[in-house]
Protein backbone atom coordinates (compact mmCIF):
# COMPACT_ATOMS: atom_id res chain seq x y z
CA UNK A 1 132.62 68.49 134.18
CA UNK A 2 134.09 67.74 137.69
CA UNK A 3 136.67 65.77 136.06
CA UNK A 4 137.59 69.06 134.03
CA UNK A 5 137.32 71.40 136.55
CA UNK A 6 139.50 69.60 139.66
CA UNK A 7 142.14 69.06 137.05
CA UNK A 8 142.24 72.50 135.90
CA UNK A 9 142.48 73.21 139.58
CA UNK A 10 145.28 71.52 140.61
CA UNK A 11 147.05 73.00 137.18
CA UNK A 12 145.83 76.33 138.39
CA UNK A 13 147.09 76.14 141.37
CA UNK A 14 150.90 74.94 140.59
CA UNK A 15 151.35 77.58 138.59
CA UNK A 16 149.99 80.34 141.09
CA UNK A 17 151.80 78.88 143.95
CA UNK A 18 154.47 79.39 141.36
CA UNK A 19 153.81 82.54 140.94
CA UNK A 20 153.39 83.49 144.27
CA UNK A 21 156.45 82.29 145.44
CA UNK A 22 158.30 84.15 141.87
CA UNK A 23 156.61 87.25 143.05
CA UNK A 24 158.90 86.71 146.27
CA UNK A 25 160.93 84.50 147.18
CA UNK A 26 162.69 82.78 143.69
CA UNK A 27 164.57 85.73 143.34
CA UNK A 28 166.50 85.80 146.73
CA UNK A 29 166.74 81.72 146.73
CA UNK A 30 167.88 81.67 143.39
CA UNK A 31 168.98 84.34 141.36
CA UNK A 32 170.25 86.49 144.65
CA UNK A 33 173.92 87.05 142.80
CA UNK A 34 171.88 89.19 140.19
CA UNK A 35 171.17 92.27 142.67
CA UNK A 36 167.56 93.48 143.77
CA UNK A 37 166.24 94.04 139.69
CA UNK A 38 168.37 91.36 138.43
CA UNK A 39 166.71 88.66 140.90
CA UNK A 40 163.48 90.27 140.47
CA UNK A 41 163.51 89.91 136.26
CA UNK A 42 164.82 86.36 136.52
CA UNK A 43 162.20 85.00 138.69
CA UNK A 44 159.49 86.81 136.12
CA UNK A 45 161.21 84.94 133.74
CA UNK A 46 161.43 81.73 134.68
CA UNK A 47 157.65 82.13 135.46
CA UNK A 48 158.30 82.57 131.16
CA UNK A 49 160.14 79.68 129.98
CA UNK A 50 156.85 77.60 131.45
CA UNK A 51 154.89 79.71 129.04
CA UNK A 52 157.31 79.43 125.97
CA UNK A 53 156.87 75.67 126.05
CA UNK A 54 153.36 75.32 125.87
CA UNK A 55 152.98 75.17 122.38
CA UNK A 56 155.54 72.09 122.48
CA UNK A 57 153.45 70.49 124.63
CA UNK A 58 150.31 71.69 122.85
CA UNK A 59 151.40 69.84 119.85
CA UNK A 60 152.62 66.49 121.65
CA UNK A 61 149.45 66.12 124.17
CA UNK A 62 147.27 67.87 121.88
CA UNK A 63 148.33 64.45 119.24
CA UNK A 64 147.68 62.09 121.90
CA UNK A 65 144.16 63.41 122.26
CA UNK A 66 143.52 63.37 118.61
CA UNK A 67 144.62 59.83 118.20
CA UNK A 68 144.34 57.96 121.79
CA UNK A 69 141.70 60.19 123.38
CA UNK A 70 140.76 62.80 125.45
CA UNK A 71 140.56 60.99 128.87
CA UNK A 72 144.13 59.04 128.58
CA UNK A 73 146.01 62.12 127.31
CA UNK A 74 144.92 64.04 130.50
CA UNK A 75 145.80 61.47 132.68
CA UNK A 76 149.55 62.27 131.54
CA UNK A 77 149.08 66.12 131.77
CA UNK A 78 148.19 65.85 135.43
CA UNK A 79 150.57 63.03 136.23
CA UNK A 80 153.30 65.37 134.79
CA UNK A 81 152.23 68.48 136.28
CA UNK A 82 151.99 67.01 139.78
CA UNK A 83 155.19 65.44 140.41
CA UNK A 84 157.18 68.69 138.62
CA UNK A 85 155.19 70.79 141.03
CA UNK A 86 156.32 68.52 144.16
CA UNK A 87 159.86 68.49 142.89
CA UNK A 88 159.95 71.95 143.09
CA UNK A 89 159.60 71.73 146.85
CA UNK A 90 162.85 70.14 147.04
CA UNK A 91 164.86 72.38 145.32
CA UNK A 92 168.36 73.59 146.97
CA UNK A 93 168.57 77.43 146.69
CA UNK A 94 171.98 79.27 145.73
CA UNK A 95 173.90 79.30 149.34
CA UNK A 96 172.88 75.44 149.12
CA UNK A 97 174.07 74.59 145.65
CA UNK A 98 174.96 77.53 143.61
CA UNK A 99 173.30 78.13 140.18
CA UNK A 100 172.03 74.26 140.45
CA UNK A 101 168.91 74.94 142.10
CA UNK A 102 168.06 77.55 139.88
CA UNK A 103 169.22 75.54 136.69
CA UNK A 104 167.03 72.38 137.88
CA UNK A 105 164.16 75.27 138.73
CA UNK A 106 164.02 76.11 134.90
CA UNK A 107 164.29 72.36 134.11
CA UNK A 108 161.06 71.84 136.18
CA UNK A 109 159.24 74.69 135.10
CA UNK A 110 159.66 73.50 131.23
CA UNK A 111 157.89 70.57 132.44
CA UNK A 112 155.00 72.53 134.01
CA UNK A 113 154.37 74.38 131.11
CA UNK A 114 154.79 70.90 128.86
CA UNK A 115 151.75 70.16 131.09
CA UNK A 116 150.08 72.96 131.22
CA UNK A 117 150.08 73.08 126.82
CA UNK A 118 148.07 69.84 126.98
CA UNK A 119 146.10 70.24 129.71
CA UNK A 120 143.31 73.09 128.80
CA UNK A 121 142.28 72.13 125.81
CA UNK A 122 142.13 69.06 126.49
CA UNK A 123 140.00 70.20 129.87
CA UNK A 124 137.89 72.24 127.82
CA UNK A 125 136.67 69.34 125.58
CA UNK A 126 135.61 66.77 128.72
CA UNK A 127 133.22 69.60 129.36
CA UNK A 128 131.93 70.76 125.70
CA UNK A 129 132.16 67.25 123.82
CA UNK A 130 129.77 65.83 126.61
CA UNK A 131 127.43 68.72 125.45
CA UNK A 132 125.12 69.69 122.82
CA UNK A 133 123.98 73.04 121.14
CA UNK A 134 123.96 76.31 122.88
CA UNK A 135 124.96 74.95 126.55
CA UNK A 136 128.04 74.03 125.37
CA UNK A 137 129.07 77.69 125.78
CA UNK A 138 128.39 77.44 129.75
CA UNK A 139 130.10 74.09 130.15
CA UNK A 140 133.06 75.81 128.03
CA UNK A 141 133.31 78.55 131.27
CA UNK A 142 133.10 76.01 133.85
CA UNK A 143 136.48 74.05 133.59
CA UNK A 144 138.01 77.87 133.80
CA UNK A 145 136.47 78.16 137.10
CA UNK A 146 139.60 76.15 137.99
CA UNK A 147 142.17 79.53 137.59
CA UNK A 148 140.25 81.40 140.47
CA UNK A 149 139.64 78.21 142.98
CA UNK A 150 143.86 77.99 141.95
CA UNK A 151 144.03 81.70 143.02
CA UNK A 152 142.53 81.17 145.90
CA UNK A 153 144.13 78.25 146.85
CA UNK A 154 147.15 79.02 146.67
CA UNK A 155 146.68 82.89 148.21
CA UNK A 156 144.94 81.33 151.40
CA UNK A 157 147.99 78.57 151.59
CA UNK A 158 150.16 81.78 151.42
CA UNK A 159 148.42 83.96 153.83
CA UNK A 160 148.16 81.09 156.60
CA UNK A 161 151.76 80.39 156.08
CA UNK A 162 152.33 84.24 156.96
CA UNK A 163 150.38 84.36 159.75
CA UNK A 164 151.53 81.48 161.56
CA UNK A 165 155.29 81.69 160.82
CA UNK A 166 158.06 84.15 160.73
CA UNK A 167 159.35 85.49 157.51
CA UNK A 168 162.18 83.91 158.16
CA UNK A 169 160.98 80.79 158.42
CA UNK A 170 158.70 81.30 155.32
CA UNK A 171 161.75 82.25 153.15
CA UNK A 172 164.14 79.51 154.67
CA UNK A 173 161.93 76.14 154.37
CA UNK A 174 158.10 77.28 154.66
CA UNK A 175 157.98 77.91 150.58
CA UNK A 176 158.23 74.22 150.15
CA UNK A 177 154.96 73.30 152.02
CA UNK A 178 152.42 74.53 149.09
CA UNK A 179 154.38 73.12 146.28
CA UNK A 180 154.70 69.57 148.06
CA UNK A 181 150.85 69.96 148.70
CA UNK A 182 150.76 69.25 144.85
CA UNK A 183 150.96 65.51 145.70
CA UNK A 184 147.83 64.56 147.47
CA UNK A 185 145.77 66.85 145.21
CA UNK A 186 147.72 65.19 142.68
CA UNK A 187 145.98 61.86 143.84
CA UNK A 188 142.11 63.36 143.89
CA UNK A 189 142.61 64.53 140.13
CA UNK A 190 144.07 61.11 139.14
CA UNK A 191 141.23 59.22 140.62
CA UNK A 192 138.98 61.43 139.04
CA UNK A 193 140.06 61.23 135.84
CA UNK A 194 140.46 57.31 135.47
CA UNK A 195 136.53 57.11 136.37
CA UNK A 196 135.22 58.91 133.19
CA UNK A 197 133.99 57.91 130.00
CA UNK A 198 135.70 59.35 126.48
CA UNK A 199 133.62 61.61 124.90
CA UNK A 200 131.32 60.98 122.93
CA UNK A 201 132.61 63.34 119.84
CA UNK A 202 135.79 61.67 119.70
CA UNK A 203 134.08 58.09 119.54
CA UNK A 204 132.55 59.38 116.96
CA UNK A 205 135.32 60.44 115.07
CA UNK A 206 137.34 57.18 116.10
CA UNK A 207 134.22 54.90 114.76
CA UNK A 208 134.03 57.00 111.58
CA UNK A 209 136.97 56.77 110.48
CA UNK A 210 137.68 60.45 110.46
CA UNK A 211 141.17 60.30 113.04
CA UNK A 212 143.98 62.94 111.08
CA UNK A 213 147.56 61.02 110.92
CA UNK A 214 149.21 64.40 111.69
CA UNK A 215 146.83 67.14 113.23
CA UNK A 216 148.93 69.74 113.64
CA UNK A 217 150.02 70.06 110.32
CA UNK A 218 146.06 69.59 109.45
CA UNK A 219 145.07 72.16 111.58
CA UNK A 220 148.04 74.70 110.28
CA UNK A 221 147.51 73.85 106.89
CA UNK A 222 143.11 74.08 106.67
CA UNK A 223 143.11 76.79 109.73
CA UNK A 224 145.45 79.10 109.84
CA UNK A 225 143.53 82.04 110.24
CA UNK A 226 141.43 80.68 112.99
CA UNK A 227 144.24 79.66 114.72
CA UNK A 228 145.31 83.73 114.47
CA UNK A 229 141.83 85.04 115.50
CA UNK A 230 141.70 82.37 118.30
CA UNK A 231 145.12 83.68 119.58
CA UNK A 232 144.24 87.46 120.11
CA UNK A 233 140.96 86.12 121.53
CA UNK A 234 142.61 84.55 123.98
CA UNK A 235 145.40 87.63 125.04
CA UNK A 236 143.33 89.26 127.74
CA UNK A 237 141.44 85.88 129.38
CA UNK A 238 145.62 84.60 130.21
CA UNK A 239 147.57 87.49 130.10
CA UNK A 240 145.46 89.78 132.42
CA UNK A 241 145.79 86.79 134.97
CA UNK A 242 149.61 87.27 134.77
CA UNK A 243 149.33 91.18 135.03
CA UNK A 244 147.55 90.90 138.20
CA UNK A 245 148.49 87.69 140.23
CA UNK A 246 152.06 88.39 139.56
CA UNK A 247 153.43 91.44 138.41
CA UNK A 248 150.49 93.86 140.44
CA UNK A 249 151.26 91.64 143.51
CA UNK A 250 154.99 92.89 143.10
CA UNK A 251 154.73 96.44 142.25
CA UNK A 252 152.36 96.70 144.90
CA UNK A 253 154.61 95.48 147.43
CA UNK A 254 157.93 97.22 146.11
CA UNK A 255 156.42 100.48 144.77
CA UNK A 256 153.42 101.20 146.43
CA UNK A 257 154.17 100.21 149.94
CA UNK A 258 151.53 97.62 150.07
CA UNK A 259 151.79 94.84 152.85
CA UNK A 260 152.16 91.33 150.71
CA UNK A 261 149.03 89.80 153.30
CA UNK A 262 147.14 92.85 152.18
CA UNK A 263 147.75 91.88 148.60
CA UNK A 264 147.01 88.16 148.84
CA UNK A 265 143.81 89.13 150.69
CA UNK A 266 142.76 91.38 147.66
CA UNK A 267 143.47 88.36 145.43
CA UNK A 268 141.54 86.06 147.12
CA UNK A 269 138.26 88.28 147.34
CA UNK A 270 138.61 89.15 143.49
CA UNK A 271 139.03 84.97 143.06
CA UNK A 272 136.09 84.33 145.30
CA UNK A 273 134.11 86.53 143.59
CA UNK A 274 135.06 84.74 139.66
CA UNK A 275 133.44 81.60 141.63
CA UNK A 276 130.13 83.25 141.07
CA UNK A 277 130.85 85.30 137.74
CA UNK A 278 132.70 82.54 135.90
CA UNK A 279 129.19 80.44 135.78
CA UNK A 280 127.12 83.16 134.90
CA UNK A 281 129.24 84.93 132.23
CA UNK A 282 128.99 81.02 130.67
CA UNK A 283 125.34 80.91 131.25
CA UNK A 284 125.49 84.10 129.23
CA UNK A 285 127.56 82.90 126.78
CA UNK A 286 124.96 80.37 125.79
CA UNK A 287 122.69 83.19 125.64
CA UNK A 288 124.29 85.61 123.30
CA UNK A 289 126.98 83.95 121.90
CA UNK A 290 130.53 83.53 123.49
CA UNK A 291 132.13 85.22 120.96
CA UNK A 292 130.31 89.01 121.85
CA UNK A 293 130.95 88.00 125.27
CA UNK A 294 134.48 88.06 124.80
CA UNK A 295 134.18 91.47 123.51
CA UNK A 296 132.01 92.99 125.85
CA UNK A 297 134.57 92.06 128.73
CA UNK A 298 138.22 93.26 126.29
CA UNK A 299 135.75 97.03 125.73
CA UNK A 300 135.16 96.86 129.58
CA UNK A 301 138.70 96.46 130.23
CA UNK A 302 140.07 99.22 128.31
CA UNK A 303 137.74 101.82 129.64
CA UNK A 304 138.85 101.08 132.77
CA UNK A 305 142.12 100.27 133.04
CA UNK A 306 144.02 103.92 133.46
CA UNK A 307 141.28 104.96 135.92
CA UNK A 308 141.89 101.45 137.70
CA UNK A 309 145.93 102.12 137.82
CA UNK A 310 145.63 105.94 138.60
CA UNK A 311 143.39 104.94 141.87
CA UNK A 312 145.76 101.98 143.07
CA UNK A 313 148.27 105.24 143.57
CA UNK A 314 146.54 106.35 146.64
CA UNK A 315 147.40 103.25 148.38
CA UNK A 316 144.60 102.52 150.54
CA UNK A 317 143.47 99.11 151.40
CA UNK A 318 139.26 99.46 150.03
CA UNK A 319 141.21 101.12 146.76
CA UNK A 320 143.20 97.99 146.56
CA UNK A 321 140.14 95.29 146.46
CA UNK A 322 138.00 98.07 144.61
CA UNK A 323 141.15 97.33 141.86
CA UNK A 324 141.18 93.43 141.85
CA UNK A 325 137.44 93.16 141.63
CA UNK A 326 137.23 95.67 138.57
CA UNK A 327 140.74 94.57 137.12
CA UNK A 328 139.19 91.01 137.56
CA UNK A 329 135.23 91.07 136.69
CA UNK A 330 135.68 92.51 132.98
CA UNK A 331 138.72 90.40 131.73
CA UNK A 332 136.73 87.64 133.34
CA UNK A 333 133.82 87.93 131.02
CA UNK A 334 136.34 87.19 128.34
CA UNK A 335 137.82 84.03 130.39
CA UNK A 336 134.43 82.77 131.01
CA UNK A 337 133.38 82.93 127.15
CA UNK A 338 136.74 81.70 126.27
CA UNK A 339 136.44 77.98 126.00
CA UNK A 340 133.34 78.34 124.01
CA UNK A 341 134.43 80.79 121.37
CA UNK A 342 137.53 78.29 120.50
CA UNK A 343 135.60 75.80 120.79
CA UNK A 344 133.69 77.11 117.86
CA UNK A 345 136.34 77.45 115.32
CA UNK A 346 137.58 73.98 114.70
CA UNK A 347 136.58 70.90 113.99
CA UNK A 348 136.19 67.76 116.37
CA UNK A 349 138.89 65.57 114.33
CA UNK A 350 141.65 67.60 115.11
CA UNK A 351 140.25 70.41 118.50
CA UNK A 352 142.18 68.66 120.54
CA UNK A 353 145.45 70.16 119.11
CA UNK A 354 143.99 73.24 117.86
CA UNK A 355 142.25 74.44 121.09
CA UNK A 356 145.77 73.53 122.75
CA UNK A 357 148.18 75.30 120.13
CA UNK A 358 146.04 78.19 120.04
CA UNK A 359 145.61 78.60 123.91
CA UNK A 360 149.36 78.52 123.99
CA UNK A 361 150.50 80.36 121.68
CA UNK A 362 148.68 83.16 123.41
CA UNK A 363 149.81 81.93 126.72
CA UNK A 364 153.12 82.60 125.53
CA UNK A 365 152.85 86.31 125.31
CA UNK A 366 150.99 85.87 128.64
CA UNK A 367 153.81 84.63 129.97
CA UNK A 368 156.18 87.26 129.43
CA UNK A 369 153.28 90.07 131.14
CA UNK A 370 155.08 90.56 133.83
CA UNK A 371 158.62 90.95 132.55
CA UNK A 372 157.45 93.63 129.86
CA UNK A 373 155.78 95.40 132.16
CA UNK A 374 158.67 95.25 134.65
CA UNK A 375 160.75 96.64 131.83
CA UNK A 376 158.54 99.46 131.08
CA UNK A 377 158.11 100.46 134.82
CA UNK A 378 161.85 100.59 135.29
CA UNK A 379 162.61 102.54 132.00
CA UNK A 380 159.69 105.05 133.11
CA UNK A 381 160.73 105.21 136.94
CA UNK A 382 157.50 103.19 137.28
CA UNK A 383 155.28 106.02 136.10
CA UNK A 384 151.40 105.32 137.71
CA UNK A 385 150.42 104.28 133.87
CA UNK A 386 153.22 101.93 132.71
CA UNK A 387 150.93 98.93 133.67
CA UNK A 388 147.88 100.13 132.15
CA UNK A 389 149.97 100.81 128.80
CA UNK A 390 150.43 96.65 128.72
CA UNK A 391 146.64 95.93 129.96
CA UNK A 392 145.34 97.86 127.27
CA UNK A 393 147.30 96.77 124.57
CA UNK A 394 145.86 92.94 125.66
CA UNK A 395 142.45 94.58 125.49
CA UNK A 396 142.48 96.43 122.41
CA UNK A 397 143.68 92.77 120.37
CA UNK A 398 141.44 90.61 122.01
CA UNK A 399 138.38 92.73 121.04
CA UNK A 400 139.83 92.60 117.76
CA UNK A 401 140.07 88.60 117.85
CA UNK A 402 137.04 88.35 119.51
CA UNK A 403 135.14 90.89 116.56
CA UNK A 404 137.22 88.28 113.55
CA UNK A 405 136.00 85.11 115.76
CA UNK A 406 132.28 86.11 115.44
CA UNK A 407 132.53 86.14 111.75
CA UNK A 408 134.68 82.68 110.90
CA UNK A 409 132.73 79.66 110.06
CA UNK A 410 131.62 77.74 113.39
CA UNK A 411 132.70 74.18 113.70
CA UNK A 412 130.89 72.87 116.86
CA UNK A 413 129.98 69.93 115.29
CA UNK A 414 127.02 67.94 116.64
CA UNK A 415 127.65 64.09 118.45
C-alpha cells in the first residue's frame, strides 16, 4: 500500500506542479507571442496533450503488467515520470530559444502522460491484488490519497516560493525549483518499489497458465461495455480535479480578483482535508459497495455546483475555502470509491490494461476541463455559471456510469 501510495504521489505531484505553473507562468515563458488568451489557451493545452496520451501509454505499460508484472512495470512508470518532470526544470523559455522551449515542453509532457497511463492502474492493483473480499474497496481509495498529498505538495512548494521571493524572481528562474524537486522524490519511490513482492493475483495467473498474448485486444473484444461504464464512472473523480486545481485557480485570479497565495491556500486546506475523507469514503466503500458510493458523491455534486459558482462571485476569502471544501468533499466520494468500482469489472488476467485504458480514456476528457471551460467563459463574457455548466455535465455521466457499473457482472476474482 505504501508502495502505491508514494508513487501515486510523486505522479500527483508532477502533474500539479505542472499545473500550477500552466495556470501561470507557461503561458508568458512560452507561448507569450500568442497575446494574453492565446498564451493562456496554450498552456491549458499543453496541460492536454499529457492527457491525450494516456491511453498510449495505458496500452504499452498496461501489457507489461499483464505479461511481466505489476511491480517491474511500475518501476518504468516512475522512472519515466521522474526524469520528464526534472527535465522540465531546464527548459529555455521563448526570449531564450524561441518556440524550442515550448516545442521540447510538449515533447516532455507526452512523456508525463505516457507515465501517467501506466501508472494508476497499475497503482491501484499493488493495493487491491494484496487484498481479499470487501476491504479491497478501502485499499482501492488509498493509493488515490496520493492526488491530494500531490495537491498539497506542490501548493505549499508554490506558496513558500511566493513568500520568500519576488515575482520576478519566481517567473524568471524560481519555477524550476519544484519541478527539479522531482528527482530526489524520484529516488524514495524507486527504492520503494524495488522492495515489494508481485502480487499475489498475478502469480496466480502467471502459475496457471491464464497470461492473454494480447490484452488489449482481449479486453476490447470480451469488455467493451465495461470499459464504457468504467469511463463515465471515472469523469467526475479526474476531471473535477482539473476544473478546480487549474482552471478555478485561473479564473479566480484573472476574473475574480483573487490573490494567487489566497488561491493556493484554499487548495491546500480542501487537499488536507481529502487526507482524512479519502480513507473513510474507502472504508465506506467496503461497506456499501463502491459502486453507490460513486453515485452518492456525482448526485452531491450536481446539487451543488451552481450554488457553489454563484457564491465564489462575492469574492471573499471564507467564500473561497467554503468553495474548495464543497467543490472537493462530494467529487471526492467518487475518487475515493473509484479504484474499487473498476476494480470490479474486469478480470485479473488482463486489469492491468483495462483499469489503465479505462482510467485514461476518461482522463482524456479530463484533460481538456480547463480549455472547454475557458472557451465557454470567453464566448459568455465569463458569465458566473459557465463553469458550473462543465461540472455538471461530469456529474450528471458519472452517476450514470456509476448506476450501469452497479449492475455489470463483478470480476474481483479471489487469490
Amino acid at each position: 500500500m505504501w508502495a502505491s501510495f508514494v508513487g501515486t504521489a510523486l505522479e500527483s505531484y508532477d502533474f500539479y506542479v505542472f499545473a500550477y505553473f500552466a495556470a501561470f507562468f507557461a503561458g508568458p515563458l512560452f507561448f507569450g507571442p500568442l497575446g494574453d488568451v492565446g498564451e493562456t489557451l496554450a498552456a491549458f493545452a499543453t496541460i492536454g496533450v499529457a492527457f491525450v496520451i494516456r491511453p498510449v501509454g495505458a496500452i504499452l505499460f498496461g501489457h507489461l503488467g499483464d505479461h511481466i508484472g505489476r511491480r517491474k512495470t511500475l518501476l518504468y512508470t516512475i522512472l519515466l515520470m521522474g526524469i520528464a518532470t526534472g527535465a522540465i526544470g531546464l527548459l529555455p523559455g521563448y526570449e531564450t530559444s524561441g518556440w524550442l522551449g515550448a516545442v521540447l515542453l510538449v515533447l516532455l509532457r507526452l512523456l508525463q502522460g505516457l507515465s501517467v497511463g501506466g501508472e494508476w492502474g497499475g497503482a491501484i492493483l499493488l493495493a487491491t491484488e494484496h487484498s481479499k473480499g470487501r476491504e479491497r474497496a478501502f485499499y482501492a481509495a488509498l493509493p488515490q490519497l496520493g492526488s491530494p498529498v500531490g495537491s498539497i505538495l506542490s501548493a505549499a512548494l508554490f506558496i513558500l516560493l511566493t513568500a520568500v521571493m519576488t515575482p520576478e524572481d519566481l517567473a524568471s528562474w524560481g519555477w524550476r525549483i519544484p519541478f527539479l524537486t522531482a528527482i530526489p522524490l524520484l529516488l524514495v519511490s524507486l527504492y520503494l518499489r524495488w522492495s515489494i513482492d508481485e502480487t499475489p493475483q498475478f502469480n496466480a495467473v502467471v502459475a496457471e497458465g491464464k497470461r492473454v498474448k494480447v490484452p488489449f485486444a482481449a479486453v476490447l473484444r470480451e469488455h467493451p461495455v465495461a470499459v464504457g461504464v468504467g469511463v463515465a464512472t471515472a469523469l467526475l473523480g479526474i476531471g473535477s480535479y482539473s476544473l478546480m486545481n487549474t482552471y478555478t485557480i485561473n479564473y479566480g485570479t484573472a476574473v475574480l480578483g483573487f490573490d494567487y497565495g489566497q488561491l493556493l491556500v484554499a487548495t491546500t486546506i480542501g487537499g488536507l482535508l481529502q487526507l482524512v475523507t479519502i480513507p473513510a469514503f474507502g472504508a465506506l466503500a467496503a461497506r456499501v459497495g463502491s459502486a453507490k458510493v460513486v453515485a452518492w458523491g456525482a448526485a452531491g455534486t450536481l446539487l451543488v455546483t451552481f450554488p457553489m459558482y454563484f457564491l465564489l462571485q462575492s469574492a471573499t476569502f471564507p467564500i473561497l475555502v467554503g468553495t474548495m471544501i464543497i467543490g472537493g468533499i462530494l467529487p471526492t466520494l467518487s475518487w475515493a470509491a473509484l479504484g474499487g468500482t473498476l476494480n470490479d469489472l474486469f478480470p485479473s488476467r488482463y486489469r492491468y490494461t483495462a483499469l489503465g485504458f479505462t482510467y485514461s480514456l476518461a482522463a482524456v476528457i479530463s484533460g481538456f476541463v480547463p480549455l472547454v471551460t475557458g472557451s465557454i467563459g470567453a464566448a459568455t463574457d465569463f458569465a458566473w455559471w459557465h463553469p458550473g455548466i462543465v461540472l455538471a455535465v461530469m456529474s450528471a455521466i458519472t452517476l450514470a456510469g456509476a448506476w450501469a457499473a452497479s449492475r455489470l457482472p463483478q470480476e474481483a476474482d479471489e487469490v
